[in-house]
Structure formats: structure tokens, C-alpha cells
PDB file of N, CA and C in Angstrom:
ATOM      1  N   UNK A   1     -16.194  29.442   2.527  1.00  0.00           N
ATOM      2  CA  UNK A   1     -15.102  28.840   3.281  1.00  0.00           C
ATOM      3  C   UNK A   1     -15.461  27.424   3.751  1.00  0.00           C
ATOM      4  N   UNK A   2     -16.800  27.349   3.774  1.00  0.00           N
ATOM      5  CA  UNK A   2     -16.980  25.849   4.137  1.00  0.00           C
ATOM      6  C   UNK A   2     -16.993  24.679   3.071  1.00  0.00           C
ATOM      7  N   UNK A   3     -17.302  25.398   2.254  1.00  0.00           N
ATOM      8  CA  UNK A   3     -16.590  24.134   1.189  1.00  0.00           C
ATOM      9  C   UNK A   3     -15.418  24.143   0.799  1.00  0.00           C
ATOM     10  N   UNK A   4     -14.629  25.277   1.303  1.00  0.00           N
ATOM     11  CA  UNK A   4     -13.035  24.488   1.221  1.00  0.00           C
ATOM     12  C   UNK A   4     -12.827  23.421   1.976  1.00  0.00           C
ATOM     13  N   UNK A   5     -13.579  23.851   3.415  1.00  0.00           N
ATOM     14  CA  UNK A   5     -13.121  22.831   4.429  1.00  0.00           C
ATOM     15  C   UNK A   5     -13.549  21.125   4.010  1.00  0.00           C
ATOM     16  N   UNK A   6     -14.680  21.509   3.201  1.00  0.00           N
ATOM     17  CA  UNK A   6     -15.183  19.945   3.539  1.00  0.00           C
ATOM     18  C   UNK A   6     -14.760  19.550   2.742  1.00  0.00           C
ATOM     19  N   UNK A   7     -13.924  19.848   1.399  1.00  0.00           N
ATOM     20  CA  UNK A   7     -13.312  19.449   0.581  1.00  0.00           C
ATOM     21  C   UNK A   7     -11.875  18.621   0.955  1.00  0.00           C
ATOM     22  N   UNK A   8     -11.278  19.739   2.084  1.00  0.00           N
ATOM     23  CA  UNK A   8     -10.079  19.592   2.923  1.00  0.00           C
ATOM     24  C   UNK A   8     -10.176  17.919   3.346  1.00  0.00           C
ATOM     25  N   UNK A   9     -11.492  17.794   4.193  1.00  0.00           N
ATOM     26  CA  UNK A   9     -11.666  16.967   5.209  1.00  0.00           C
ATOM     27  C   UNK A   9     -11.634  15.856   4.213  1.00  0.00           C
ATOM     28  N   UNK A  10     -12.869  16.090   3.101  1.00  0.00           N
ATOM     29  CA  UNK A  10     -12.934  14.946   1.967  1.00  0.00           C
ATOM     30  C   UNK A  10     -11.521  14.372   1.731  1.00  0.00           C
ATOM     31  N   UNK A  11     -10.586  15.247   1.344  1.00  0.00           N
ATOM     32  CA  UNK A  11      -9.444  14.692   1.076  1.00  0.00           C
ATOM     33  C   UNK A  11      -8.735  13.760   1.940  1.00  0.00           C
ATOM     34  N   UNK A  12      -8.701  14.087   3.091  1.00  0.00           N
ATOM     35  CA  UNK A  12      -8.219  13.548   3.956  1.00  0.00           C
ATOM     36  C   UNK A  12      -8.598  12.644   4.903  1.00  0.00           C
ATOM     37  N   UNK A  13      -9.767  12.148   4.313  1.00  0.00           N
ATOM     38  CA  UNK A  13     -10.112  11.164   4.317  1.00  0.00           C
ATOM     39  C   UNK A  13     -10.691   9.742   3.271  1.00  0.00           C
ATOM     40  N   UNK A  14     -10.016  10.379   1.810  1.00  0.00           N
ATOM     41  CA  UNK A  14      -9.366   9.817   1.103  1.00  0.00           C
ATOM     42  C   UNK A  14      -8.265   9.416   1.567  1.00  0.00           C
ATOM     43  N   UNK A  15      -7.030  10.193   1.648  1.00  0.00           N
ATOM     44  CA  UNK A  15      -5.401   9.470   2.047  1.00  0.00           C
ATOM     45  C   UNK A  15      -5.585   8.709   3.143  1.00  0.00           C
ATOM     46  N   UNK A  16      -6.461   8.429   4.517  1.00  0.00           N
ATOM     47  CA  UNK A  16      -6.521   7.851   5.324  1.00  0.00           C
ATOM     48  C   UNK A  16      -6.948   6.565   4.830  1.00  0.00           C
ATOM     49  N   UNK A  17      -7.885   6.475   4.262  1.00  0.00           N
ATOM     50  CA  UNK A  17      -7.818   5.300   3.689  1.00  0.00           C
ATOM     51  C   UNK A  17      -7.089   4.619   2.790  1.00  0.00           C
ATOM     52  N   UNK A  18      -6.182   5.308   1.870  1.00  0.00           N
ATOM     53  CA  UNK A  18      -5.379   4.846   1.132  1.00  0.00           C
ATOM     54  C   UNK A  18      -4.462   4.386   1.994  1.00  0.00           C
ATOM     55  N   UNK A  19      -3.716   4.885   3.090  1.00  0.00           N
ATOM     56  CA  UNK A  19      -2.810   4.561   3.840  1.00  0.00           C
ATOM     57  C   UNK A  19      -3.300   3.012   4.462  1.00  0.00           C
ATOM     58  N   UNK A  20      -4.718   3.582   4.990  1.00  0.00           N
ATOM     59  CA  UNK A  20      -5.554   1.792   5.629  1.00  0.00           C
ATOM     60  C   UNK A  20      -4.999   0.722   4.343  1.00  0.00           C
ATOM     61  N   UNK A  21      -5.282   1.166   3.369  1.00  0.00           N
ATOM     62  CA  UNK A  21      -4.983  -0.056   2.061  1.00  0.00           C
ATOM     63  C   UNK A  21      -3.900  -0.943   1.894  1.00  0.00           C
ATOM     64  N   UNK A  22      -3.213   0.865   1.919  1.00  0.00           N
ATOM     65  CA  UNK A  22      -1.442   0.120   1.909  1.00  0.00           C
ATOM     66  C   UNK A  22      -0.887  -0.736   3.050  1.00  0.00           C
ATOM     67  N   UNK A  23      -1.347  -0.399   4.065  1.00  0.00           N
ATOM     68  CA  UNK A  23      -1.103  -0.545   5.640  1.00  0.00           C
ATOM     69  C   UNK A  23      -1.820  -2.307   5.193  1.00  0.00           C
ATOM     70  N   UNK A  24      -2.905  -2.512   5.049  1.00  0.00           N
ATOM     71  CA  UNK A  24      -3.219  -3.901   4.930  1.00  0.00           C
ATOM     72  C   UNK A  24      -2.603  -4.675   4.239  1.00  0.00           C
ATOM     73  N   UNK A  25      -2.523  -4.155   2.963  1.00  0.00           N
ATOM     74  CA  UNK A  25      -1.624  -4.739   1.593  1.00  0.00           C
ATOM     75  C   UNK A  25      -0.324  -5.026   1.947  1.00  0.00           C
ATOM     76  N   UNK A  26       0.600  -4.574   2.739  1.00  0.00           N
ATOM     77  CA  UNK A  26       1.540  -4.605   3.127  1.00  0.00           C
ATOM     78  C   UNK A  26       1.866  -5.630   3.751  1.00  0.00           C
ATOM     79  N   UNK A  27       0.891  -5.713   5.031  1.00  0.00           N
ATOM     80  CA  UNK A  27       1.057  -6.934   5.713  1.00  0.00           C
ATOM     81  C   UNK A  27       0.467  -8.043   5.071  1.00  0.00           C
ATOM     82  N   UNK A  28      -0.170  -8.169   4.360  1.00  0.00           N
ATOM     83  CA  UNK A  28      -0.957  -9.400   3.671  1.00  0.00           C
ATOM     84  C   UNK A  28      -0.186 -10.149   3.105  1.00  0.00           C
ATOM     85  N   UNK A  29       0.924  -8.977   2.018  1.00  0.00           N
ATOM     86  CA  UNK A  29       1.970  -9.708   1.242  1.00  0.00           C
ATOM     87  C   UNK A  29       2.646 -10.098   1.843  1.00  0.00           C
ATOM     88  N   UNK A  30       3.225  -9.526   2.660  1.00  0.00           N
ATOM     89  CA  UNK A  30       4.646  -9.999   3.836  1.00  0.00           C
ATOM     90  C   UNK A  30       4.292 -10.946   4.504  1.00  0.00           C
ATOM     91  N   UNK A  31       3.125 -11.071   4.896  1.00  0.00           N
ATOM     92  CA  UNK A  31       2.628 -12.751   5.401  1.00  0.00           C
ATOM     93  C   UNK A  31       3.096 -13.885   4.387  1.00  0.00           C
ATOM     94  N   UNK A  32       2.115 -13.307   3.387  1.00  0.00           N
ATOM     95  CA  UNK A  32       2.500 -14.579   2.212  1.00  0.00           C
ATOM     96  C   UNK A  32       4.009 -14.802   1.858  1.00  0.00           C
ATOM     97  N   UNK A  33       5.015 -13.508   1.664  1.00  0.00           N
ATOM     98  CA  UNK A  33       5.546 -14.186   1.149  1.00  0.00           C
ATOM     99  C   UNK A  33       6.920 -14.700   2.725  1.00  0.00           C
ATOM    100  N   UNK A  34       6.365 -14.448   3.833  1.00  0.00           N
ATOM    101  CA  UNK A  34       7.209 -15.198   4.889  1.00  0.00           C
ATOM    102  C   UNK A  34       6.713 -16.694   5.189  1.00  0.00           C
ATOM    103  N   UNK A  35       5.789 -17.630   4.210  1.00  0.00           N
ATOM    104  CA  UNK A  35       5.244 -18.540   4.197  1.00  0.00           C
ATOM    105  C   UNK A  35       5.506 -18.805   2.835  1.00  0.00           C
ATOM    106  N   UNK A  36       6.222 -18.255   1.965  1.00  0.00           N
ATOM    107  CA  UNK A  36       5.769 -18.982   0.949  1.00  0.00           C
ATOM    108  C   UNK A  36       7.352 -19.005   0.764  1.00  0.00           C
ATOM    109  N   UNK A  37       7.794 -20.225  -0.575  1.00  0.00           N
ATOM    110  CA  UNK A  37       9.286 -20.509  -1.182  1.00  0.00           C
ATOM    111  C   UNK A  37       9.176 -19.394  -2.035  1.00  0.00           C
ATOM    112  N   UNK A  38      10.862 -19.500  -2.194  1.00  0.00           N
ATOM    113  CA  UNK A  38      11.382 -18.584  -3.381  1.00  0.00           C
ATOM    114  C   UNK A  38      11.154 -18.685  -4.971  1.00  0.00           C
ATOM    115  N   UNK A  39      10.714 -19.934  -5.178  1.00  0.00           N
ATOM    116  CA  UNK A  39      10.583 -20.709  -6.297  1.00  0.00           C
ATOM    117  C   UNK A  39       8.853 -20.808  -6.517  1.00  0.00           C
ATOM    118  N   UNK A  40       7.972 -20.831  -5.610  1.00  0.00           N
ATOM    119  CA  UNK A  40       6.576 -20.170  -5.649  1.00  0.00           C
ATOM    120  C   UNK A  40       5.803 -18.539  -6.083  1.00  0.00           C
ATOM    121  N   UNK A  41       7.235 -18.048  -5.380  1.00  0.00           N
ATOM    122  CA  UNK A  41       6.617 -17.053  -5.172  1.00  0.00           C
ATOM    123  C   UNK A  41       7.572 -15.752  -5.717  1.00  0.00           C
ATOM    124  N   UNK A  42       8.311 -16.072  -7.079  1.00  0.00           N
ATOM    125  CA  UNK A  42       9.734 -15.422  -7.258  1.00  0.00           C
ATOM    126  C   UNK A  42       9.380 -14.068  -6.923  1.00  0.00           C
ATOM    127  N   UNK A  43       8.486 -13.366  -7.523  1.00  0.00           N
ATOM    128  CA  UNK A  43       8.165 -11.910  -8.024  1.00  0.00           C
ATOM    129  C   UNK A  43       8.425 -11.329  -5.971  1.00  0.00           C
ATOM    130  N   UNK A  44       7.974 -11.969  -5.109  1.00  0.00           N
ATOM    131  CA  UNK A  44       8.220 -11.102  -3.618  1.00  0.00           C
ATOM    132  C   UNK A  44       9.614 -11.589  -2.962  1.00  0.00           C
ATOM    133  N   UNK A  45      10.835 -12.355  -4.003  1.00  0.00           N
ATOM    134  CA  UNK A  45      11.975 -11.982  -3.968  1.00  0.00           C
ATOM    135  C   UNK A  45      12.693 -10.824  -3.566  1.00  0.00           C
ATOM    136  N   UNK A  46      12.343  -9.415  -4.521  1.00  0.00           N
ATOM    137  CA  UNK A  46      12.775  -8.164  -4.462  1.00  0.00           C
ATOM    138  C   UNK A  46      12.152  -8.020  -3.035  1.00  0.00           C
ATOM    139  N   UNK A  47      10.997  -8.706  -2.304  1.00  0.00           N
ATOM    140  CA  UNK A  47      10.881  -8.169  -1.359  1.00  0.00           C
ATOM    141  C   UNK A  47      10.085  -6.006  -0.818  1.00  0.00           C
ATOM    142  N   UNK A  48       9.688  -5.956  -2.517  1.00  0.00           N
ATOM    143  CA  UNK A  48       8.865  -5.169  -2.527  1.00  0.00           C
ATOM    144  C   UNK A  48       7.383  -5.094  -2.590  1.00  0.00           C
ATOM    145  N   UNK A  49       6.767  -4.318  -2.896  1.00  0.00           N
ATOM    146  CA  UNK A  49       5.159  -4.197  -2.978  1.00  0.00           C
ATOM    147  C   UNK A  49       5.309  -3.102  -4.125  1.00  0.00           C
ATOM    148  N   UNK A  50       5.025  -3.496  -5.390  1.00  0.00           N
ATOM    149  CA  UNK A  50       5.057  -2.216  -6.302  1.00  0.00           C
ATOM    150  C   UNK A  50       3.205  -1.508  -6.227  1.00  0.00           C
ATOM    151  N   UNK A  51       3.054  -0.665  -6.134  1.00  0.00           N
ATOM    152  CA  UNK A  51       1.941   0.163  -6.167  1.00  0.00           C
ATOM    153  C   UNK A  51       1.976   1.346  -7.451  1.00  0.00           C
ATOM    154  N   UNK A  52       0.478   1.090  -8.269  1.00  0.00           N
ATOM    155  CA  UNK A  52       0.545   2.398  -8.971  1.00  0.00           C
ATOM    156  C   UNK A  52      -0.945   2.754  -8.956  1.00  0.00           C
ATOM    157  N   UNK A  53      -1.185   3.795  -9.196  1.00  0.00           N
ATOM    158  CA  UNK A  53      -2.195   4.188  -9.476  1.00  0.00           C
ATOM    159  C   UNK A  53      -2.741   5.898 -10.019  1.00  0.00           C
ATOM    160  N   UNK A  54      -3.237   6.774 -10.271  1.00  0.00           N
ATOM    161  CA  UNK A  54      -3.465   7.975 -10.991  1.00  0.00           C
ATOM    162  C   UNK A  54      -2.408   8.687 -10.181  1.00  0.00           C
ATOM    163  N   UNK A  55      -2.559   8.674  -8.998  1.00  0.00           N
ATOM    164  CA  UNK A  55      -1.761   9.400  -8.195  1.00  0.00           C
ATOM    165  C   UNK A  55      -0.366   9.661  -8.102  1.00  0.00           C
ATOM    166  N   UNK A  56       0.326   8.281  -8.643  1.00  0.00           N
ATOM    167  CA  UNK A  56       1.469   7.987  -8.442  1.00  0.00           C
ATOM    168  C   UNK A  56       2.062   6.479  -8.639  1.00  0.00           C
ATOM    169  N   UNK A  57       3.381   6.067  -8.291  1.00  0.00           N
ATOM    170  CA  UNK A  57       3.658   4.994  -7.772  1.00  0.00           C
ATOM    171  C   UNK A  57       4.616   4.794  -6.619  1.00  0.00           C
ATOM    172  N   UNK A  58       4.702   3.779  -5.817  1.00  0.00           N
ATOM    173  CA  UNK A  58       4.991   3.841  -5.015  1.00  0.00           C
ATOM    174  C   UNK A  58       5.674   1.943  -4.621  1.00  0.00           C
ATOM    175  N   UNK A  59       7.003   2.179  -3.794  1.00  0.00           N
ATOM    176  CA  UNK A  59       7.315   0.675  -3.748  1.00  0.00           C
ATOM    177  C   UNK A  59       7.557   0.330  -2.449  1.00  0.00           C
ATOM    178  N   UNK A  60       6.921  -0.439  -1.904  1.00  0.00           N
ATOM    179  CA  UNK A  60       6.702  -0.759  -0.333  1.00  0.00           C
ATOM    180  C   UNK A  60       7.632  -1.208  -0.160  1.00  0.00           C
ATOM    181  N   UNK A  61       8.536  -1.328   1.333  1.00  0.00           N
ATOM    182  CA  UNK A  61       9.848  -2.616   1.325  1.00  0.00           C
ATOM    183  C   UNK A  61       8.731  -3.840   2.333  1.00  0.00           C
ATOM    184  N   UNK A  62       9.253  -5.069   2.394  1.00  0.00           N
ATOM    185  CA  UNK A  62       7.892  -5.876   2.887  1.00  0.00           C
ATOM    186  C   UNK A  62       8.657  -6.798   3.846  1.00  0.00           C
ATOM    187  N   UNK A  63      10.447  -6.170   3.903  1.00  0.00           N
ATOM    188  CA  UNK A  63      11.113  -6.765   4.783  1.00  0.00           C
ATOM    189  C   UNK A  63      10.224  -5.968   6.457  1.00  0.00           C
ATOM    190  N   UNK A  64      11.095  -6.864   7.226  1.00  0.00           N
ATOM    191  CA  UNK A  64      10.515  -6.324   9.181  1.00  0.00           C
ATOM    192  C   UNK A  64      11.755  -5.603   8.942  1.00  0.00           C
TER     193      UNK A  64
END
């Protein structure tokens, strides 16, 4: 039973950090692109964050 748990915990502290990632990534872009032109910077137009990875994908909105 204890290596379910620590497996549990392992996990979940995987997604905690993934969330830290996104959580940074998020704001990083939304900085840039509330500083940057439309004509610099077309692709954060849509105003998304596209994310993929094994897990999944996922599309941030990067409006406030």
C-alpha cells in the first residue's frame, strides 16, 4: 500500500508543477503580448496559449 501512495504523491506532484508551468507561461505570454503590436506579434492575436504535450492539449485564454 505504500507504494501506491508514493506513487499517488509522485503524481501529484508532477501536476503541481505542470500547473506552476502553465501558471508562469501564462503570465509571461500575456505580458508580452500586452507590450507588444499586433503586427509583431500576430500569432498572440487569438489571444491564446496553445499547449501540447503526451498528455494532451490544451489552449490557455491570455485575455484578464
Amino acid at each position: 500500500m505504500d507504494m501506491v501512495q508514493a506513487e499517488v504523491d509522485r503524481h501529484d506532484q508532477m501536476i503541481l508543477q505542470l500547473e506552476k508551468q502553465l501558471y508562469d507561461a501564462h503570465h509571461m505570454l500575456k505580458s508580452l503580448n500586452d507590450h507588444a503590436s499586433p503586427q509583431s506579434f500576430g500569432f498572440f492575436s487569438w489571444r491564446f496559449l496553445f499547449l501540447v504535450d503526451k498528455a494532451g492539449a490544451w489552449a490557455l485564454p491570455l485575455s484578464g
